[in-house]
C-alpha atoms as a PDB file:
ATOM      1  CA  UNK A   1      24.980  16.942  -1.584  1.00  0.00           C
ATOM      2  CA  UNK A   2      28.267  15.597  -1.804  1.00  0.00           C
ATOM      3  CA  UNK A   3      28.872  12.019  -2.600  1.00  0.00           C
ATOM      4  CA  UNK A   4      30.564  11.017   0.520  1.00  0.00           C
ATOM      5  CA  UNK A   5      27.505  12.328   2.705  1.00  0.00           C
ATOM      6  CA  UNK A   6      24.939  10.240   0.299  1.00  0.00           C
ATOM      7  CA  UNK A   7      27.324   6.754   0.946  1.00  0.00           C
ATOM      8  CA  UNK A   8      26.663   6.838   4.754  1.00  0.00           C
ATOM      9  CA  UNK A   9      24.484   4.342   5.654  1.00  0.00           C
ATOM     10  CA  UNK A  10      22.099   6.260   7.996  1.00  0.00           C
ATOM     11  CA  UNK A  11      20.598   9.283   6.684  1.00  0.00           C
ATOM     12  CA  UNK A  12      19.147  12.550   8.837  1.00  0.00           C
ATOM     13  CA  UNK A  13      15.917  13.890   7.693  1.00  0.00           C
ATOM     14  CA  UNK A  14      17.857  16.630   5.761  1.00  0.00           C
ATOM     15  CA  UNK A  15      19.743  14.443   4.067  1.00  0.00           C
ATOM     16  CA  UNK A  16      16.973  12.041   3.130  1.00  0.00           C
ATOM     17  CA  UNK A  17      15.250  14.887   2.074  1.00  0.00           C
ATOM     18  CA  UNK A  18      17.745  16.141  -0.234  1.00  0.00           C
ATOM     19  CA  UNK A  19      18.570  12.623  -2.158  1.00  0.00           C
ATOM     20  CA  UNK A  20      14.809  12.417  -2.436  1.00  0.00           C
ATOM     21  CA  UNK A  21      14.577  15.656  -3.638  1.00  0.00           C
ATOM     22  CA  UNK A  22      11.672  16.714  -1.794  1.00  0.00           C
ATOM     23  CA  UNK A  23      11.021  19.340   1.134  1.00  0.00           C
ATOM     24  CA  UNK A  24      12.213  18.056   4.808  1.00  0.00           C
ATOM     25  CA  UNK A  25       7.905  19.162   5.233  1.00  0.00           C
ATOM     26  CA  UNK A  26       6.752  16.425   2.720  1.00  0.00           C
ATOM     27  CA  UNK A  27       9.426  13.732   3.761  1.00  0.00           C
ATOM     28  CA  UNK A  28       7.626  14.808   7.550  1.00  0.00           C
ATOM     29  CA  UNK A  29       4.404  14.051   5.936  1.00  0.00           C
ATOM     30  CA  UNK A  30       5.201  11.288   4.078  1.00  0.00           C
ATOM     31  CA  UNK A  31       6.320   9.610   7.829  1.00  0.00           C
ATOM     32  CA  UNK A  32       3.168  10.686   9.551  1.00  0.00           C
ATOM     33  CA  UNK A  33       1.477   8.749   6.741  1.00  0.00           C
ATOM     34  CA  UNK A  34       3.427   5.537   6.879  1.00  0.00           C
ATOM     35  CA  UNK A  35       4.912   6.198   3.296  1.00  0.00           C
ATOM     36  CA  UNK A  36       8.214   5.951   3.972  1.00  0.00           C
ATOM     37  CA  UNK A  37      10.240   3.722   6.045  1.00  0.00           C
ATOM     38  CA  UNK A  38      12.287   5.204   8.810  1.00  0.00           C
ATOM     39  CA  UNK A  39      13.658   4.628  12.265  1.00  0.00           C
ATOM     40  CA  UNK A  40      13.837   6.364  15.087  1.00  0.00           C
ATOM     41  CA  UNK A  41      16.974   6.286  17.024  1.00  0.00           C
ATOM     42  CA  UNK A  42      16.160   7.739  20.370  1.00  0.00           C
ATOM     43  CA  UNK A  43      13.431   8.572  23.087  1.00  0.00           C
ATOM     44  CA  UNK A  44      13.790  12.557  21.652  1.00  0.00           C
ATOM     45  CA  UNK A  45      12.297  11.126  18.277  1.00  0.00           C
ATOM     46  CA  UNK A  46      15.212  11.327  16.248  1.00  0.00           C
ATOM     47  CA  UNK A  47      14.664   9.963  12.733  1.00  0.00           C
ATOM     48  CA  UNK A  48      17.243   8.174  10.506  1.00  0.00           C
ATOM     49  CA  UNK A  49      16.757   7.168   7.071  1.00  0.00           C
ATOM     50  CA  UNK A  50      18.185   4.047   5.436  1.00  0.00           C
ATOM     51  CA  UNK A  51      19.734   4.993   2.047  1.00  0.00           C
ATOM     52  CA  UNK A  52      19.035   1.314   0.893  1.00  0.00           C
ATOM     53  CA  UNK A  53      15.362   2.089   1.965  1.00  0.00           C
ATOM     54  CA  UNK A  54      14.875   5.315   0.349  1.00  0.00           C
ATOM     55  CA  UNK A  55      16.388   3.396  -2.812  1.00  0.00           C
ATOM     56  CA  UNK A  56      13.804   1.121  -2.589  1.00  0.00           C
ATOM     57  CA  UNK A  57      10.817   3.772  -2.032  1.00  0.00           C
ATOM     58  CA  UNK A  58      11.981   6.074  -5.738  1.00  0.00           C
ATOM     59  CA  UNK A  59      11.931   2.335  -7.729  1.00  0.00           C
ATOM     60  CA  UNK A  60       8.578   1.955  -5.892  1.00  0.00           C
ATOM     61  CA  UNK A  61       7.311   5.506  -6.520  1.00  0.00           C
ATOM     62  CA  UNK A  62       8.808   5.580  -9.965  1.00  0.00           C
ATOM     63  CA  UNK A  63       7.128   2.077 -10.814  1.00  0.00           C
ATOM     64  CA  UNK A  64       3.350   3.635  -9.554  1.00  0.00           C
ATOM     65  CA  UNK A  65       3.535   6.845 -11.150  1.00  0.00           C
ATOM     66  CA  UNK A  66       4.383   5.039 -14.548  1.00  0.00           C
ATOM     67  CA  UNK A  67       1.397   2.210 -14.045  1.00  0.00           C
ATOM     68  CA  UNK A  68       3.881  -0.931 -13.126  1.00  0.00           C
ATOM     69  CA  UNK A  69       3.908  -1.765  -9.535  1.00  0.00           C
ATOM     70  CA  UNK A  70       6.661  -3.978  -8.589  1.00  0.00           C
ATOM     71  CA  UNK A  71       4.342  -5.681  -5.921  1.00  0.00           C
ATOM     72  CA  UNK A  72       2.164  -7.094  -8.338  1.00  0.00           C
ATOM     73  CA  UNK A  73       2.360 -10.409  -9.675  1.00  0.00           C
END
């Protein structure tokens, strides 16, 4: 991905898929399951990714898979 595409604010689930580095299937799943934050834009169900949002879920992610979990006190 090129670094221009990964400074736009709103991300497509292609693109959010590929600065995750995960399939567009588990970033699907991952919605479905309330996992990830995301919006959607439209009636047709459109879904747009925050890049400041998908930040925040890797330091999350990265936090619980290495036993620290920023949410605890």
């Amino acid at each position: 991905m090129a670094p221009k595409e990964i400074e736009q604010k709103w991300l497509n689930t292609q693109q959010a898929a590929d600065y995750l580095g995960i399939s567009k299937s588990t970033l699907y799943h991952w919605v479905n399951d309330r996992k990830i934050e995301f919006h959607k834009l439209s009636m047709a169900g459109r879904l747009r990714f925050l890049k400041e949002d998908l930040d925040d879920h890797m330091v999350h992610w990265t936090d619980l898979r290495s036993g620290r979990s920023k949410w605890r006190a």
